[in-house]
C-alpha atoms as a PDB file:
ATOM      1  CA  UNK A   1     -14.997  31.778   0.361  1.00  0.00           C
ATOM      2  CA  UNK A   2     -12.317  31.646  -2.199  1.00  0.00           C
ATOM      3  CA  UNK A   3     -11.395  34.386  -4.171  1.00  0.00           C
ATOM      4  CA  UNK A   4      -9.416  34.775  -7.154  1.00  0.00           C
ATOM      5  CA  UNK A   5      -7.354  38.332  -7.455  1.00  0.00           C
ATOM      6  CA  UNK A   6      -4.846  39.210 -10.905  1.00  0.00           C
ATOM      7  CA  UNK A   7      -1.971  40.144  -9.298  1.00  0.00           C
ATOM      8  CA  UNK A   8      -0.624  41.622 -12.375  1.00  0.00           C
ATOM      9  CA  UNK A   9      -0.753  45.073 -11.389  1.00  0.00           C
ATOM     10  CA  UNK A  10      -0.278  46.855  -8.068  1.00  0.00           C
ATOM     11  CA  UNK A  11      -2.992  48.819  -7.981  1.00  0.00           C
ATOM     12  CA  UNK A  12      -5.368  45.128  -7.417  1.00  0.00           C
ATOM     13  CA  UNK A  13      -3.689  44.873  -4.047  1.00  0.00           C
ATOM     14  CA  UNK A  14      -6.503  47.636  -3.124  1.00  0.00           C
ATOM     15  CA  UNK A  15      -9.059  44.833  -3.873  1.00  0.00           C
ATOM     16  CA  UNK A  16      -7.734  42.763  -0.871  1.00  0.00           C
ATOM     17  CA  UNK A  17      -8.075  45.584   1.597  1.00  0.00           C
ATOM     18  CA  UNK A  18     -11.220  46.729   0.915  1.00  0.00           C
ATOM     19  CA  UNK A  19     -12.785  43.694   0.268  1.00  0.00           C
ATOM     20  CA  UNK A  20     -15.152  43.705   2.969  1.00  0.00           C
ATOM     21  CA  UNK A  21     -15.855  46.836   5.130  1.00  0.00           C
ATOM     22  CA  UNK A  22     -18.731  44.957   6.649  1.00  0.00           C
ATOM     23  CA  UNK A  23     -19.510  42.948   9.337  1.00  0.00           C
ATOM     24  CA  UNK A  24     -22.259  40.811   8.357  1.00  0.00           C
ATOM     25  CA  UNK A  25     -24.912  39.278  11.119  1.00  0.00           C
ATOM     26  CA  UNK A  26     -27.439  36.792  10.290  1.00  0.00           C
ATOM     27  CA  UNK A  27     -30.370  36.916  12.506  1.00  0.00           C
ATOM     28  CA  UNK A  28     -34.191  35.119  12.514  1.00  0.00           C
ATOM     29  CA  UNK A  29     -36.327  37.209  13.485  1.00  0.00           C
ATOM     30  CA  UNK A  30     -39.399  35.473  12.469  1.00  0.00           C
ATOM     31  CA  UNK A  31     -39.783  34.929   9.126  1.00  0.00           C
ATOM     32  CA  UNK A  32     -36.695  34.115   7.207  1.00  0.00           C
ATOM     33  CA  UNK A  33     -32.803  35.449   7.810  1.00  0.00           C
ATOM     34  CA  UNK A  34     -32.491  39.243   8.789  1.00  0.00           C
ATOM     35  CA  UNK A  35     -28.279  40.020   7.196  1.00  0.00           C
ATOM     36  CA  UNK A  36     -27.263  43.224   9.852  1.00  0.00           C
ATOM     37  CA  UNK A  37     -23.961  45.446   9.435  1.00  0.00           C
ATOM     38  CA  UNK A  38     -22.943  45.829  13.011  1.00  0.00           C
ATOM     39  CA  UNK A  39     -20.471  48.239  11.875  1.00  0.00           C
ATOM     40  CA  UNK A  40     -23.417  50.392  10.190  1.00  0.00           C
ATOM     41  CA  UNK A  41     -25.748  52.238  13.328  1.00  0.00           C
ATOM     42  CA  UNK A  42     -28.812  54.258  12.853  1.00  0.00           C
ATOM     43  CA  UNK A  43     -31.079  55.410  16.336  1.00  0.00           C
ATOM     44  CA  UNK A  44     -28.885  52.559  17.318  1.00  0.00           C
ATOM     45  CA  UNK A  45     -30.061  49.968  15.455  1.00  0.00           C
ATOM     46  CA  UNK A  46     -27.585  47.511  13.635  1.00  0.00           C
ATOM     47  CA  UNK A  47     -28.496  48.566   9.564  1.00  0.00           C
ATOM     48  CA  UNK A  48     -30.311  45.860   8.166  1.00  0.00           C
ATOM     49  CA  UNK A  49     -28.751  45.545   5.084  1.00  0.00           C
ATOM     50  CA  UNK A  50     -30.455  42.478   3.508  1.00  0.00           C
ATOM     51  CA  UNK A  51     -32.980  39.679   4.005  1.00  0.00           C
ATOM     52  CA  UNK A  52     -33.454  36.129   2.595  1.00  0.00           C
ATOM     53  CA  UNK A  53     -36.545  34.812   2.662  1.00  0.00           C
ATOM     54  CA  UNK A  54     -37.555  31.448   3.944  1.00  0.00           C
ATOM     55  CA  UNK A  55     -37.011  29.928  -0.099  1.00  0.00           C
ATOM     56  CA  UNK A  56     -33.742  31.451  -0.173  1.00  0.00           C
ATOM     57  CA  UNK A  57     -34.700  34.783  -2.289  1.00  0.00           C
ATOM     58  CA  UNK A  58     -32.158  37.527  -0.939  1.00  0.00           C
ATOM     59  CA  UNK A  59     -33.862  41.049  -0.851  1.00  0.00           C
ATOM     60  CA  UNK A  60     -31.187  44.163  -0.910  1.00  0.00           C
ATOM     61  CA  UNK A  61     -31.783  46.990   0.744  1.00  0.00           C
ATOM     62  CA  UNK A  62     -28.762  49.153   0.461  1.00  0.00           C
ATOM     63  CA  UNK A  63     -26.599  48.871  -3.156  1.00  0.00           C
ATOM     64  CA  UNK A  64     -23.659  49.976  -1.101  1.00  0.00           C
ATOM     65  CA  UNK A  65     -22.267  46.431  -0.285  1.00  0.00           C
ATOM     66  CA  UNK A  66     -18.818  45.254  -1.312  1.00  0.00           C
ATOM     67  CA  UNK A  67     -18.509  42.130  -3.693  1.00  0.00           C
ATOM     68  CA  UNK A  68     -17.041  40.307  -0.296  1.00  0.00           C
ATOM     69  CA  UNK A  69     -20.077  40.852   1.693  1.00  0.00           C
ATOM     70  CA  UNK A  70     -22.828  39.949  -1.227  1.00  0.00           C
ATOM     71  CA  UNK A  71     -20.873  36.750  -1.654  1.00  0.00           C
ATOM     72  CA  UNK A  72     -21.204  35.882   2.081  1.00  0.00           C
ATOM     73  CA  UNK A  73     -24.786  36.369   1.908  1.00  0.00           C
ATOM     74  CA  UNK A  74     -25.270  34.888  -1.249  1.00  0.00           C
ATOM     75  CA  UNK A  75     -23.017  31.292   0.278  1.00  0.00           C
ATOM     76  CA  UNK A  76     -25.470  31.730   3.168  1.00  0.00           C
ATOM     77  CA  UNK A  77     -29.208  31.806   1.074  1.00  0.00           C
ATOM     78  CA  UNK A  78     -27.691  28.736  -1.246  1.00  0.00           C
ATOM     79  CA  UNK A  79     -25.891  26.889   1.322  1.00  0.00           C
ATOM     80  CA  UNK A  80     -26.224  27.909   4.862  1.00  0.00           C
ATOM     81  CA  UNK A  81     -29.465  27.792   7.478  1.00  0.00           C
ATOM     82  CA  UNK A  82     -29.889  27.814  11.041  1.00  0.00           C
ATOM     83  CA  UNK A  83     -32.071  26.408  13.924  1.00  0.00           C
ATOM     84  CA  UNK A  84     -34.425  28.477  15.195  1.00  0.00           C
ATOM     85  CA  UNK A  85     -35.778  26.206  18.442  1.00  0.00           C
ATOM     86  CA  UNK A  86     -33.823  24.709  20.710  1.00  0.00           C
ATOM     87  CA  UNK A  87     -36.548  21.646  21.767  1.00  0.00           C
ATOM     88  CA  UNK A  88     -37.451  21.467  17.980  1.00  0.00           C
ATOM     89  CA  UNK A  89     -34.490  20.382  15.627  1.00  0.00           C
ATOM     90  CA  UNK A  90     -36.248  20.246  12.466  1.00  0.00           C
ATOM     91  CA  UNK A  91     -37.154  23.747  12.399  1.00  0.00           C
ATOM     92  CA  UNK A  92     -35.024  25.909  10.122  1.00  0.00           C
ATOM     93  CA  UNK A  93     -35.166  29.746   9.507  1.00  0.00           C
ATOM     94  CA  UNK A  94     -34.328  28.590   5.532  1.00  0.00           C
ATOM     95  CA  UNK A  95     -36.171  25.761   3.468  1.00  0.00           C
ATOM     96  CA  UNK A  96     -34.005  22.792   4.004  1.00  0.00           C
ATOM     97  CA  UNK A  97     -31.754  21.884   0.947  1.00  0.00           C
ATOM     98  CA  UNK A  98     -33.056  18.787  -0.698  1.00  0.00           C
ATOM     99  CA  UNK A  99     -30.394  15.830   0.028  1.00  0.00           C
ATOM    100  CA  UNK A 100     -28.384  14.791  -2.706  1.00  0.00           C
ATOM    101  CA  UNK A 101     -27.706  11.078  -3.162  1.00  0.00           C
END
């Protein structure tokens, strides 16, 4: 993930410490990509913050994410997918991205 900070003023130096105060998970739990907080706990539960569905639409649930943490999910539901059977290769959490020639 690149990001792109104006150093011009001191006070932006805040922007790379706070960036991102989560720590994302990506899980499939059966339909799609489950995005946890495992810093975030409730009865506990890792906080399931977002979910991207199997055609790569991300759902929010909280509107307290950072700008660092929406961008990793956001890389993940255009770019990213993952396995979900070990004996079956060809089975993906995500649609598969057509292949570019």
């Amino acid at each position: 993930m690149l990001v792109f900070i104006n150093y011009s003023n001191v006070f932006n130096l805040n922007i790379l410490v706070n960036m991102k105060k989560e720590k994302l998970m990506f899980s499939h739990v059966g339909n799609g990509v489950s995005v946890c907080d495992i810093n975030r706990l409730y009865n506990d539960d890792y906080v399931i913050v977002a979910h991207i569905s199997y055609n790569r639409k991300i759902m929010y649930f909280t509107n307290t994410l950072t700008d660092g943490a929406k961008c990793e999910i956001e890389d993940f539901a255009n770019l990213g997918n993952m396995a979900v059977s070990a004996f079956n290769p060809n089975a993906y959490a995500l649609r598969p991205l057509p292949i570019i020639v």
